[in-house]
Structure formats: structure tokens, C-alpha cells
N, C-alpha and C. Protein backbone atom coordinates (compact mmCIF):
# COMPACT_ATOMS: atom_id res chain seq x y z
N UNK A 1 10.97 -12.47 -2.96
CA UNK A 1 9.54 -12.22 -3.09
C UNK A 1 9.13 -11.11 -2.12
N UNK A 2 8.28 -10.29 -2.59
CA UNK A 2 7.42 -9.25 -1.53
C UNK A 2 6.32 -10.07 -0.72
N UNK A 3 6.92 -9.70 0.21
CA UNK A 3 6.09 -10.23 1.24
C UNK A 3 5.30 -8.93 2.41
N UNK A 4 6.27 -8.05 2.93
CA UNK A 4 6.32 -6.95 3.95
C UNK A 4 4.80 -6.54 3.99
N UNK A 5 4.22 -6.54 4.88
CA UNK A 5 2.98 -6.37 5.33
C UNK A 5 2.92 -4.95 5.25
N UNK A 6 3.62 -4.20 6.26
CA UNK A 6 3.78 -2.99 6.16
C UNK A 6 4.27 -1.94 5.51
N UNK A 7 5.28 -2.13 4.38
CA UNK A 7 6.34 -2.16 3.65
C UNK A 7 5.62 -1.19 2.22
N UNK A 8 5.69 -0.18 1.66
CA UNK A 8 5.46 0.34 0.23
C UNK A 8 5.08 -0.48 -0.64
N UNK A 9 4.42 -0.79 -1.69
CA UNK A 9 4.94 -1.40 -2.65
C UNK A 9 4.30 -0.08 -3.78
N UNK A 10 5.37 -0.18 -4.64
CA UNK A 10 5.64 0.92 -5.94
C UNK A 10 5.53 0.19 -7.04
N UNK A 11 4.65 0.64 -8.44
CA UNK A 11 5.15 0.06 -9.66
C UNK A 11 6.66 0.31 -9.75
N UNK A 12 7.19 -0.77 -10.85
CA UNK A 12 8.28 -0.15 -11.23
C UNK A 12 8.21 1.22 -12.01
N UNK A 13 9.09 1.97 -12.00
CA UNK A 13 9.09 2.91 -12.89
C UNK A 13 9.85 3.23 -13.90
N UNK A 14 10.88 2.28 -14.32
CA UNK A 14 11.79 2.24 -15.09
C UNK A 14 11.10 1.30 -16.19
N UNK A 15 11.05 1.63 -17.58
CA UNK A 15 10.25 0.56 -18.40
C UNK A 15 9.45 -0.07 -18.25
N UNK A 16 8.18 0.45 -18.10
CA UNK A 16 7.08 0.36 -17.77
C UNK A 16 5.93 1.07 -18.37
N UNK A 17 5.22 0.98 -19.35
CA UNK A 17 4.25 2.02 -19.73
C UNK A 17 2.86 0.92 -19.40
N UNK A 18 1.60 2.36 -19.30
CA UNK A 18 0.81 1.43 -19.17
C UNK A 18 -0.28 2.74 -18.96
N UNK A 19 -1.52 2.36 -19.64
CA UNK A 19 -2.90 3.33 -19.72
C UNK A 19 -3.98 2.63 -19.19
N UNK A 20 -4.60 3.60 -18.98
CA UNK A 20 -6.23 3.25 -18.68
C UNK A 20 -7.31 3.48 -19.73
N UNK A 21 -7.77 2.56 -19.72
CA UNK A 21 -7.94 2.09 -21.14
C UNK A 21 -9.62 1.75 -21.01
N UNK A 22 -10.95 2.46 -20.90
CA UNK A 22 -12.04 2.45 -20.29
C UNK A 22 -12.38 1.86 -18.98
N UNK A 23 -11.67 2.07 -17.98
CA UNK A 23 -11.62 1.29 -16.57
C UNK A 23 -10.93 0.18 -16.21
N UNK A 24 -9.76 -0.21 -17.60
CA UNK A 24 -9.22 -1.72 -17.13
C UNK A 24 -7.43 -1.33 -17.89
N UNK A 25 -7.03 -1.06 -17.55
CA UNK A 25 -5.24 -1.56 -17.11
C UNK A 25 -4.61 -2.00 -18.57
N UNK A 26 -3.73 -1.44 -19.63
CA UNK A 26 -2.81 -2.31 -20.43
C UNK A 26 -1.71 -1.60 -20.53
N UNK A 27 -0.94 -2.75 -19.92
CA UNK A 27 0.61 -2.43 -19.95
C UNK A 27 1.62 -2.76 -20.50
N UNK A 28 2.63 -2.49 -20.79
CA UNK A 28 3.93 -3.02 -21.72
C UNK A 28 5.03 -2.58 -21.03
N UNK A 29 5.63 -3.61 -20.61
CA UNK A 29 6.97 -4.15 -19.96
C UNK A 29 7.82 -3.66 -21.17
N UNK A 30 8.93 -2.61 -21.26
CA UNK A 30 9.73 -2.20 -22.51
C UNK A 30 10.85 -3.10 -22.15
N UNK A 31 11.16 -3.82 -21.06
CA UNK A 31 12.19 -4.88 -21.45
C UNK A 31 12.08 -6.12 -21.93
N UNK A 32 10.77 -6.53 -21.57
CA UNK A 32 10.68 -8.01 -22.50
C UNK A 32 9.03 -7.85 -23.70
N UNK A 33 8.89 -6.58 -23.44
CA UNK A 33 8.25 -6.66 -24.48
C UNK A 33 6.72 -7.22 -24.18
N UNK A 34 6.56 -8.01 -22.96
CA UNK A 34 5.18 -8.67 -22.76
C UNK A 34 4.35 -7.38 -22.76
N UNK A 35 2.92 -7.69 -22.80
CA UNK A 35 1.61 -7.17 -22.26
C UNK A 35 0.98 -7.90 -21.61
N UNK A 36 0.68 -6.81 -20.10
CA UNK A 36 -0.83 -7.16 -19.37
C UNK A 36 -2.18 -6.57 -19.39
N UNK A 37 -2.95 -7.06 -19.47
CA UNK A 37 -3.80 -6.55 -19.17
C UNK A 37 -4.50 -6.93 -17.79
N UNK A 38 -5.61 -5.94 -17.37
CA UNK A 38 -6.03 -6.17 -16.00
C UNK A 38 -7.49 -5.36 -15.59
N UNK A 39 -8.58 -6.18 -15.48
CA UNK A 39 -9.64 -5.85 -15.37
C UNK A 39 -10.06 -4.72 -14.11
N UNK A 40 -11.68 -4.09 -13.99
CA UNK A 40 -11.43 -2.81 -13.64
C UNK A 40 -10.88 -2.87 -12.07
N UNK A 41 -11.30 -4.09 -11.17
CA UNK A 41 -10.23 -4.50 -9.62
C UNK A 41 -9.05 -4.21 -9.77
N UNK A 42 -8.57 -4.72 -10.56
CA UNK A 42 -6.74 -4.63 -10.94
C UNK A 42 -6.82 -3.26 -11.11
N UNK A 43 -7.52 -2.84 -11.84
CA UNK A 43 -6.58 -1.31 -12.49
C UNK A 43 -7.25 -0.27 -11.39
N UNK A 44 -8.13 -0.93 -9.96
CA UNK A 44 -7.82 0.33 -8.84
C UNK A 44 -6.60 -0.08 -8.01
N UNK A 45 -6.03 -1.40 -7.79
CA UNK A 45 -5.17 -1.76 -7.05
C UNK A 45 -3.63 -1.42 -7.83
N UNK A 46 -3.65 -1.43 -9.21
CA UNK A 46 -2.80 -0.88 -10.15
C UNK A 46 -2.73 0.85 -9.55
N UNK A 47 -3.77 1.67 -10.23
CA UNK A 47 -3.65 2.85 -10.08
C UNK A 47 -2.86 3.21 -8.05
N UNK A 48 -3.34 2.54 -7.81
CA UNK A 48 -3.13 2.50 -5.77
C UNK A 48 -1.51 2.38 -5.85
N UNK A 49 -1.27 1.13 -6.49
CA UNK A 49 0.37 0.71 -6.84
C UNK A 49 1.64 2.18 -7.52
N UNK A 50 0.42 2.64 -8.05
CA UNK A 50 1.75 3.92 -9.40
C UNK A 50 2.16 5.11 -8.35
N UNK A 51 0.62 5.34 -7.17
CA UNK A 51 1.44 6.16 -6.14
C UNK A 51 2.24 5.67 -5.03
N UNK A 52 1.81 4.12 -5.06
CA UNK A 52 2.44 3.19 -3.67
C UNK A 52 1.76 3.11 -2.57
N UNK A 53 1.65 1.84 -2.64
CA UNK A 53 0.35 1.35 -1.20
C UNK A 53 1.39 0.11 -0.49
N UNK A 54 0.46 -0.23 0.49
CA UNK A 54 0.92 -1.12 1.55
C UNK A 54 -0.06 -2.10 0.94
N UNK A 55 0.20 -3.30 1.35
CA UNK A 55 -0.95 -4.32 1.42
C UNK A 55 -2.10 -4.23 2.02
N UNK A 56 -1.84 -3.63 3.04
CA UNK A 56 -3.36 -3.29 3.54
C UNK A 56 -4.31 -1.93 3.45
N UNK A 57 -3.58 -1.21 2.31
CA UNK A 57 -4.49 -0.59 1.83
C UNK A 57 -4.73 -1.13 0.31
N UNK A 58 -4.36 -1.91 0.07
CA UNK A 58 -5.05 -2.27 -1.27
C UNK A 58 -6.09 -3.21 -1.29
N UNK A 59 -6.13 -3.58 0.09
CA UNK A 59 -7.15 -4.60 0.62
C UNK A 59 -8.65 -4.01 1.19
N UNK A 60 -8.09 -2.72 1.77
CA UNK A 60 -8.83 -2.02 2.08
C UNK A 60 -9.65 -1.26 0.77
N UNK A 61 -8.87 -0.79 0.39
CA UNK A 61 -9.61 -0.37 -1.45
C UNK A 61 -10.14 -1.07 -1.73
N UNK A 62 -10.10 -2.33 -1.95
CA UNK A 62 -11.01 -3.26 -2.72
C UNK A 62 -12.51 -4.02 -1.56
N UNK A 63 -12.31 -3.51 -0.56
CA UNK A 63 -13.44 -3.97 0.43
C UNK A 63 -14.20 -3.00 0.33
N UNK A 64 -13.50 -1.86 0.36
CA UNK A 64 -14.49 -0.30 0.41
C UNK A 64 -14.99 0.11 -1.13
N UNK A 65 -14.59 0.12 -1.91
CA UNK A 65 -14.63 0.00 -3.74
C UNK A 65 -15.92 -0.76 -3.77
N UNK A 66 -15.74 -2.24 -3.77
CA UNK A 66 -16.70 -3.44 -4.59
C UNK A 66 -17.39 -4.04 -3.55
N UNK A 67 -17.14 -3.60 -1.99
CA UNK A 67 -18.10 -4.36 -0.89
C UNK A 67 -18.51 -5.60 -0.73
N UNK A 68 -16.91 -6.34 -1.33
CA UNK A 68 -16.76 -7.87 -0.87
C UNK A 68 -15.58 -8.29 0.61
N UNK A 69 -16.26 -9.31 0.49
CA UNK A 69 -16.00 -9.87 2.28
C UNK A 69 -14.54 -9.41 2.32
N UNK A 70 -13.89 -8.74 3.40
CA UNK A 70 -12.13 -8.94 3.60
C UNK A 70 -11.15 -10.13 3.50
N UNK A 71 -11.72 -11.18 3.53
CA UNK A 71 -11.31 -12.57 3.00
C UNK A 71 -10.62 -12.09 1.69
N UNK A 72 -12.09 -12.47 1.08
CA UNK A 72 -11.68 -12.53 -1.02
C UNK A 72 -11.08 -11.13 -1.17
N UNK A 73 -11.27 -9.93 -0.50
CA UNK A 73 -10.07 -9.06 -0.96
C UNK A 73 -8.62 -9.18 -0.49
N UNK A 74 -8.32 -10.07 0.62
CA UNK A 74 -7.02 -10.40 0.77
C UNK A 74 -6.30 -11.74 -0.38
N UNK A 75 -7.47 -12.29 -0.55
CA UNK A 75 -6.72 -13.25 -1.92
C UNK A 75 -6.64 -12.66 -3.19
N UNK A 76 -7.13 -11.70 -3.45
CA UNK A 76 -7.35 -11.45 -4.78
C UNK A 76 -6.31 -10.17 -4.62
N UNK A 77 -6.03 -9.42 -3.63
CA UNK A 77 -4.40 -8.76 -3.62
C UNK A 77 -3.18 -9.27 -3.81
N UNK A 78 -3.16 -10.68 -2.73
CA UNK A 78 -2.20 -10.85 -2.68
C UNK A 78 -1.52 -11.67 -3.98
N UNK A 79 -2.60 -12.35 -4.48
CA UNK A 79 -2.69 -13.16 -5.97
C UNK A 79 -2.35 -11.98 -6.70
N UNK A 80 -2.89 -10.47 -7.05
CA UNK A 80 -2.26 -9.50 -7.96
C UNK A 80 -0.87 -9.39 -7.51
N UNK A 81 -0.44 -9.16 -5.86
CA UNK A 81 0.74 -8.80 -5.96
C UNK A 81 2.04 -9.50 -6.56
N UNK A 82 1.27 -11.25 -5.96
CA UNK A 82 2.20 -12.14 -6.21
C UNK A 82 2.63 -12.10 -8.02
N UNK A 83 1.42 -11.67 -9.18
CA UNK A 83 1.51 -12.07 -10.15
C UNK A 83 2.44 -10.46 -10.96
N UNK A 84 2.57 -9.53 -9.78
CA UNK A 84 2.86 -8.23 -10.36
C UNK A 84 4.52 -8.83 -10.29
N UNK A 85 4.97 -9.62 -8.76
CA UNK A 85 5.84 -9.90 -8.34
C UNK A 85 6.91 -10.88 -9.37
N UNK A 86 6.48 -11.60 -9.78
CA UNK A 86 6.56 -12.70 -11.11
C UNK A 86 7.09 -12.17 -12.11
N UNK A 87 6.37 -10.85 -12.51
CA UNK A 87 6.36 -10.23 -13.60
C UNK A 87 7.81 -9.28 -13.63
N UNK A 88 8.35 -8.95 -12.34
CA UNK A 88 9.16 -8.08 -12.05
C UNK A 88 8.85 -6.83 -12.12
N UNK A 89 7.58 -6.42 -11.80
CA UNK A 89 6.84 -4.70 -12.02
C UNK A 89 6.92 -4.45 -11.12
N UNK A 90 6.72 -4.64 -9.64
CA UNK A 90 6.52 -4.55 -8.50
C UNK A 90 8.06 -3.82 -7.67
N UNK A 91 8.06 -2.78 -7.04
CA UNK A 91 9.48 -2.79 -5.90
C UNK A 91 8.56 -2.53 -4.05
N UNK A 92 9.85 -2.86 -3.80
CA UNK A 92 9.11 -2.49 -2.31
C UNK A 92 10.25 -1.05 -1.54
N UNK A 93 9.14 -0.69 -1.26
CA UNK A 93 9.93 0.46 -0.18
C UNK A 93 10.09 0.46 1.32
């Protein structure tokens, strides 16, 4: 599991497609074929992900972005990362 506080994290880039799609995220995994989708939070912490962020700038994006408490933007990252993590989209650098 990604955990590294400090650590990159990168979409995958190998089989992976995925657009922006009026402000919200749909993607297709070309190895199993699933789709995600991901509302317009996700698809700045997404877009943050395709060049590679740390955890604490995606936390920071979403405090400075939508001007909710640093709390609920640390759950609602780490809940994307964990669910990017699951998915196998996610690498760390």
C-alpha cells in the first residue's frame, strides 16, 4: 500500500486512458477493462496525480481550491488515494 508522506505519487501510465469530461474525470483501466468516474474534487487531485504530487500537496489543493477545513481535505485524499491504490492506478516515486 502507498503510504509515503513525502514520496511522489504518479498515475499509472501504462494502460490507462482517461478525459476530462466537463470538470469530472472518466477513466478506463485497458487491463481489466473497468471504468471510473470521479467528480470535479477528484478530477483536481486526478489532474495533480498525471503530473505527480505528494500527499501534501493534494491536500493542500483541495484546502486552497474548495476552502474546506484541512481535516476533511486529508480524508477525502487519502480515501482517493487509498481507492486509486485498490484500483492499481496509482505508483509511487
Amino acid at each position: 500500500m502507498i503510504s509515503s508522506v513525502a514520496s511522489t505519487l504518479r498515475l499509472r501510465s501504462e494502460e490507462l486512458e482517461w478525459r476530462d469530461v466537463e470538470g469530472e474525470v472518466v477513466a478506463l483501466d485497458l487491463r481489466t477493462s473497468a471504468y471510473l468516474t470521479v467528480n470535479e474534487s477528484g478530477a483536481k487531485l486526478w489532474s495533480a496525480l498525471a503530473s505527480g504530487a505528494s500527499r501534501e500537496q493534494l491536500i493542500d489543493l483541495l484546502v486552497r481550491t474548495f476552502k474546506i477545513p484541512r481535516e476533511e481535505a486529508t480524508t477525502d485524499v487519502d480515501a482517493f488515494i487509498e481507492m486509486l491504490t485498490r484500483q492499481d492506478m496509482l505508483v509511487e516515486e
